[in-house]
C-alpha atoms as a PDB file:
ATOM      1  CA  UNK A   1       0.000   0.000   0.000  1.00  0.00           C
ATOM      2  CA  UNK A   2       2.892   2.559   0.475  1.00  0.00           C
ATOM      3  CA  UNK A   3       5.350   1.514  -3.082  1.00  0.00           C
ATOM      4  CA  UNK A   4       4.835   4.353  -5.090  1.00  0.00           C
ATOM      5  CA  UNK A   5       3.499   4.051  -8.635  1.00  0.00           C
ATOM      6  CA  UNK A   6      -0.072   3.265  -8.428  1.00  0.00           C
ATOM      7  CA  UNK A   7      -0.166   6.412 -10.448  1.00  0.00           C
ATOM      8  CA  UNK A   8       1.190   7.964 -13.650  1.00  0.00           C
ATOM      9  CA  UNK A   9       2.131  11.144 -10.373  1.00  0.00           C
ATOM     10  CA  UNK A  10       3.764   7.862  -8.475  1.00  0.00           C
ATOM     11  CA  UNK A  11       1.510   7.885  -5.752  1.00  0.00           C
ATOM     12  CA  UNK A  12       0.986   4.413  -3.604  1.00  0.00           C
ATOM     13  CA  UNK A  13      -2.026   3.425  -2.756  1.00  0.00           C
ATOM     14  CA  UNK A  14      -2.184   5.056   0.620  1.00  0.00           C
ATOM     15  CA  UNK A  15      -1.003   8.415  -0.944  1.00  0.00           C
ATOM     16  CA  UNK A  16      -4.521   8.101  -2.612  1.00  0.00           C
ATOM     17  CA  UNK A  17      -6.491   6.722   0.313  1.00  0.00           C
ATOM     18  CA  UNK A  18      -4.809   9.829   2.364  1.00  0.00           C
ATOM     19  CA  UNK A  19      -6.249  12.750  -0.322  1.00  0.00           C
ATOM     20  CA  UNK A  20      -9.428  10.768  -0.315  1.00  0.00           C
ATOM     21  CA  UNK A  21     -10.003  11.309   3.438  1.00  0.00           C
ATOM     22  CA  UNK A  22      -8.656  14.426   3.170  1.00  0.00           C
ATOM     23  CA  UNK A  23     -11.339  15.789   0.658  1.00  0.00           C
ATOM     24  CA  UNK A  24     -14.036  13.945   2.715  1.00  0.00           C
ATOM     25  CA  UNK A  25     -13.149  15.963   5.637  1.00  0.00           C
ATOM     26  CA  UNK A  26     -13.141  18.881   4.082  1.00  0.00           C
ATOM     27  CA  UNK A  27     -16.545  17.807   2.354  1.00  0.00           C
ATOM     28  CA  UNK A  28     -17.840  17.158   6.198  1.00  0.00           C
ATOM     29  CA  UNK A  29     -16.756  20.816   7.692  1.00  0.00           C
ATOM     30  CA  UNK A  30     -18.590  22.695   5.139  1.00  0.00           C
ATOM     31  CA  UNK A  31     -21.904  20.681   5.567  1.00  0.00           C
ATOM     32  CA  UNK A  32     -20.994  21.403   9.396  1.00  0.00           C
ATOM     33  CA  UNK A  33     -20.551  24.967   8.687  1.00  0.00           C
ATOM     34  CA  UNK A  34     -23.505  25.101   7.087  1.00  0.00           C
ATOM     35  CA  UNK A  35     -25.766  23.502   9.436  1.00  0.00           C
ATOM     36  CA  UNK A  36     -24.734  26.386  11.707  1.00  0.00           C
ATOM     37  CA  UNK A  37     -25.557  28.689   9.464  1.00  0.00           C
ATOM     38  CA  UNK A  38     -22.089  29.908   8.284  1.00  0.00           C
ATOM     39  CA  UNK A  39     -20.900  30.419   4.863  1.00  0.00           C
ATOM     40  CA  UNK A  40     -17.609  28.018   4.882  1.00  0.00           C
ATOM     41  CA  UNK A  41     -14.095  29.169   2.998  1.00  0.00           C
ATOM     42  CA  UNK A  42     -14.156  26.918  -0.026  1.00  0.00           C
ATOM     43  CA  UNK A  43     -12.157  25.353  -1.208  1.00  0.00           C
ATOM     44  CA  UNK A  44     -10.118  25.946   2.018  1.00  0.00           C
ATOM     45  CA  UNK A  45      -9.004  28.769   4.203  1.00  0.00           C
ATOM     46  CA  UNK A  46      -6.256  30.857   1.684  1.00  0.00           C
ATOM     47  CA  UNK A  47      -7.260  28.835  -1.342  1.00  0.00           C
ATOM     48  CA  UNK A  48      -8.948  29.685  -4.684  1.00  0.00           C
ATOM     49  CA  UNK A  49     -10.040  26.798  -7.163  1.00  0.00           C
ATOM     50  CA  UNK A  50      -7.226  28.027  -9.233  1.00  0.00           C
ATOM     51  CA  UNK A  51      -4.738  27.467  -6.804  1.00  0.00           C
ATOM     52  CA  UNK A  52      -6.425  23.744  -4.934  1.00  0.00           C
ATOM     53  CA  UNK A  53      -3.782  21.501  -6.178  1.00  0.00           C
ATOM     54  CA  UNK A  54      -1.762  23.332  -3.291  1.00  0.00           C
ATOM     55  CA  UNK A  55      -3.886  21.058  -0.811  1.00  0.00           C
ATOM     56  CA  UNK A  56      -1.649  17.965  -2.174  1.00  0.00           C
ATOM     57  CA  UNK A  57       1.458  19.320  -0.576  1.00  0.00           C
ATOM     58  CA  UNK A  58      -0.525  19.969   3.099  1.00  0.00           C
ATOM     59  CA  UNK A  59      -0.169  17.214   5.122  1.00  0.00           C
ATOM     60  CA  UNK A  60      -3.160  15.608   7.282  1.00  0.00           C
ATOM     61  CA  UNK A  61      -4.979  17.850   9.546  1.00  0.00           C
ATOM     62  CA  UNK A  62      -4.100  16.051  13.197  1.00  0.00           C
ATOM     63  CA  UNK A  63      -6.171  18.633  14.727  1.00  0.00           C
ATOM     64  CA  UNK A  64      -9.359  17.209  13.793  1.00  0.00           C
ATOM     65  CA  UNK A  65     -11.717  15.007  15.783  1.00  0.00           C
ATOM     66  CA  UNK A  66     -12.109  12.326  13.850  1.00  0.00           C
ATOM     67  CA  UNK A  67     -11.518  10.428  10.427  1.00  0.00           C
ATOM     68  CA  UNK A  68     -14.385  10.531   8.200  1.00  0.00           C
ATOM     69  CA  UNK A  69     -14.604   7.589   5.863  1.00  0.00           C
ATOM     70  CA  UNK A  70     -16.968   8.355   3.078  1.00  0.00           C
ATOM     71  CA  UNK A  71     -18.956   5.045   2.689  1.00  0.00           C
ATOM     72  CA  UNK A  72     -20.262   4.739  -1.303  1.00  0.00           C
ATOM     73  CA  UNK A  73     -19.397   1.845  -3.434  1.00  0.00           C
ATOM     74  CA  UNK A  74     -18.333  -0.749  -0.423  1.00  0.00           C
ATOM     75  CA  UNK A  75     -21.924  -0.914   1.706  1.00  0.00           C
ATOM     76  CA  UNK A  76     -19.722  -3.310   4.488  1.00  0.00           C
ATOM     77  CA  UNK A  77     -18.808  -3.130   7.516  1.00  0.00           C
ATOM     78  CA  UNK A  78     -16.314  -6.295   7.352  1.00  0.00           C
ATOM     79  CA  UNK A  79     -13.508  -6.909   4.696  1.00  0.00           C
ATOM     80  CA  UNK A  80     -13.835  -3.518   3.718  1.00  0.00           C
ATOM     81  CA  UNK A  81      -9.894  -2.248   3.212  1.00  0.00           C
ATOM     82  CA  UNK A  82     -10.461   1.495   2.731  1.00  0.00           C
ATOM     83  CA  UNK A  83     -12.531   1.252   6.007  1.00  0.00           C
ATOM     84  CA  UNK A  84     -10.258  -0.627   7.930  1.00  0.00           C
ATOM     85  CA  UNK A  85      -7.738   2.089   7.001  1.00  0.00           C
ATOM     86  CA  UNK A  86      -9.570   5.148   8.122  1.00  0.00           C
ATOM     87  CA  UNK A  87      -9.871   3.163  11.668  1.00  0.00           C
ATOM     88  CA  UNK A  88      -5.841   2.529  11.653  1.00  0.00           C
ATOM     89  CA  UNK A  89      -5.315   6.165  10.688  1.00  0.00           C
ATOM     90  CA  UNK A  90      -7.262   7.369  13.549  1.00  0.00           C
ATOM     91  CA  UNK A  91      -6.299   5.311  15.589  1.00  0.00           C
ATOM     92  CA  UNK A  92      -2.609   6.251  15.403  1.00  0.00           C
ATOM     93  CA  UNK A  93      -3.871  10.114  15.575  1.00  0.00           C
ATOM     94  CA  UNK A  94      -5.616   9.326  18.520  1.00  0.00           C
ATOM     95  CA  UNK A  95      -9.106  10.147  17.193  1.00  0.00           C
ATOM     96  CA  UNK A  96     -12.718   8.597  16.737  1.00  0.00           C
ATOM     97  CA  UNK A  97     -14.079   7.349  13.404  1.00  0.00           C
ATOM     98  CA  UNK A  98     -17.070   8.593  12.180  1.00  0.00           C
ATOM     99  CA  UNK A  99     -18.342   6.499   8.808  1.00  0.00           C
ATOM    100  CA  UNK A 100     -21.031   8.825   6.382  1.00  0.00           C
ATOM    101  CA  UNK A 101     -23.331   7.371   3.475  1.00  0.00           C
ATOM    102  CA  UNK A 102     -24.750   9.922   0.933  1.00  0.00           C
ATOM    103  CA  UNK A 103     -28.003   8.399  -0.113  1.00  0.00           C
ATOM    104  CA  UNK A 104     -29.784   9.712  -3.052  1.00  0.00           C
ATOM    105  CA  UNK A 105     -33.306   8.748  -4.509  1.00  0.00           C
ATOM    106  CA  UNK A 106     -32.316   9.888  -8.062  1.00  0.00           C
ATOM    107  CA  UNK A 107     -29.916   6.904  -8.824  1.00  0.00           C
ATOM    108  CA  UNK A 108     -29.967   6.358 -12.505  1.00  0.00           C
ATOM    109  CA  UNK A 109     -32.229   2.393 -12.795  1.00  0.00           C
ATOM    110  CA  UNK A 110     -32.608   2.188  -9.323  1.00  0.00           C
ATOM    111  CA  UNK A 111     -35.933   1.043  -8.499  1.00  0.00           C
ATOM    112  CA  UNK A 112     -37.784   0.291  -4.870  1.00  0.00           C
ATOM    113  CA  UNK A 113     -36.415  -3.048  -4.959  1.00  0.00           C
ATOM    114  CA  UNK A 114     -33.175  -1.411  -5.274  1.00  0.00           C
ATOM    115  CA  UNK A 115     -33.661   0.868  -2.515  1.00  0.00           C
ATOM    116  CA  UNK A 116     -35.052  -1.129   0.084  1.00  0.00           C
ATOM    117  CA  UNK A 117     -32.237  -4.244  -0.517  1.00  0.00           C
ATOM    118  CA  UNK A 118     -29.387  -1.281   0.184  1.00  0.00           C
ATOM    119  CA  UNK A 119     -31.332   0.123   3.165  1.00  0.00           C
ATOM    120  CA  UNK A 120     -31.612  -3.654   4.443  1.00  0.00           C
ATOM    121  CA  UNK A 121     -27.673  -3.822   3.865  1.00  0.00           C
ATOM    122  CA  UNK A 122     -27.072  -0.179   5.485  1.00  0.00           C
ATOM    123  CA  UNK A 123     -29.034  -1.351   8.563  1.00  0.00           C
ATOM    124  CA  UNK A 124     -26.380  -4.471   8.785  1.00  0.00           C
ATOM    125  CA  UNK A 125     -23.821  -1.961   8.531  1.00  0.00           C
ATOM    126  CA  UNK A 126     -24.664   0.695  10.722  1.00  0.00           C
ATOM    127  CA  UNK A 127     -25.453  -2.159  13.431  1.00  0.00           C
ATOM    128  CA  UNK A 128     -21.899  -3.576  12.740  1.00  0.00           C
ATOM    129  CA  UNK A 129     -20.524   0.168  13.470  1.00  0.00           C
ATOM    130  CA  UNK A 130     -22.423   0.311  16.405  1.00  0.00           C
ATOM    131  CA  UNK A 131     -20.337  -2.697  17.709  1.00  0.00           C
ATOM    132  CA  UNK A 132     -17.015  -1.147  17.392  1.00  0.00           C
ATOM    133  CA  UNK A 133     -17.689   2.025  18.564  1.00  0.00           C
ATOM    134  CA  UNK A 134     -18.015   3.982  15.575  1.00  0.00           C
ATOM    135  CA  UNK A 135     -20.669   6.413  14.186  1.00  0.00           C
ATOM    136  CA  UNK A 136     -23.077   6.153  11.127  1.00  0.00           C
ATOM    137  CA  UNK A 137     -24.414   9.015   9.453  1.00  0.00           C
ATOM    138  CA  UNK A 138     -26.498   8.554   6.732  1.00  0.00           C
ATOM    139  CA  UNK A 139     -27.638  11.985   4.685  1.00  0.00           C
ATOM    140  CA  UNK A 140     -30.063  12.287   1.940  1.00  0.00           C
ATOM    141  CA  UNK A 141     -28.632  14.547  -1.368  1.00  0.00           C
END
């Protein structure tokens, strides 16, 4: 997970993994602003969108409270790699996990069926979380 080379920039797997989380939890504190009524500094505090690619060269953020693992593609709980990452990484920064699901009733050929097969899976999950300690947050949009 750390050779370099998994891309044509030479980053290793958890190079990617790393700016993953890092846009998720920068994803997370503008909702957060925003549910307290502030206006947020996108991209990020002394950044433009011209000037983003800048965020590659910061390092993690070991002030925060947590590592958010953005839950999409892999609905699981167990033998779930990325996730099991985001719970080593905070657990070597000392902090919580907190796992969030962006559900969205406009998924291209998703039908009820669909929807109420993932929900059955995301209950599984969430209890799963629940077990180990760490949150769920599920958010329509």
């Amino acid at each position: 997970m750390t050779r370099p080379g998994a891309t044509l920039a030479g980053w290793s797997v958890k190079d990617i993994l790393g700016h993953l989380i890092g846009w998720q939890e920068l994803n997370l504190r503008w909702y957060e602003a925003g549910t307290r009524g502030e206006t947020p500094e996108v991209p990020a505090p002394g950044l433009t969108w011209r000037n983003i690619h800048e965020l590659n060269d910061r390092g993690i953020d070991d002030d925060g409270r947590y590592v958010l693992y953005w839950m999409q593609q892999s609905q699981r709980a167990e033998g779930n790699h990325a996730l099991e990452h985001a719970i080593a990484l905070a657990g070597d920064r000392g902090q919580g996990v907190v796992v969030g699901f962006g559900l969205t009733d406009d998924y291209p050929d998703a039908n009820e069926r669909h929807y109420a097969f993932m929900l059955e899976g995301l209950r599984e999950v969430r209890g799963s979380l629940h077990e180990r300690g760490i949150k769920f947050v599920v958010r329509k949009g």
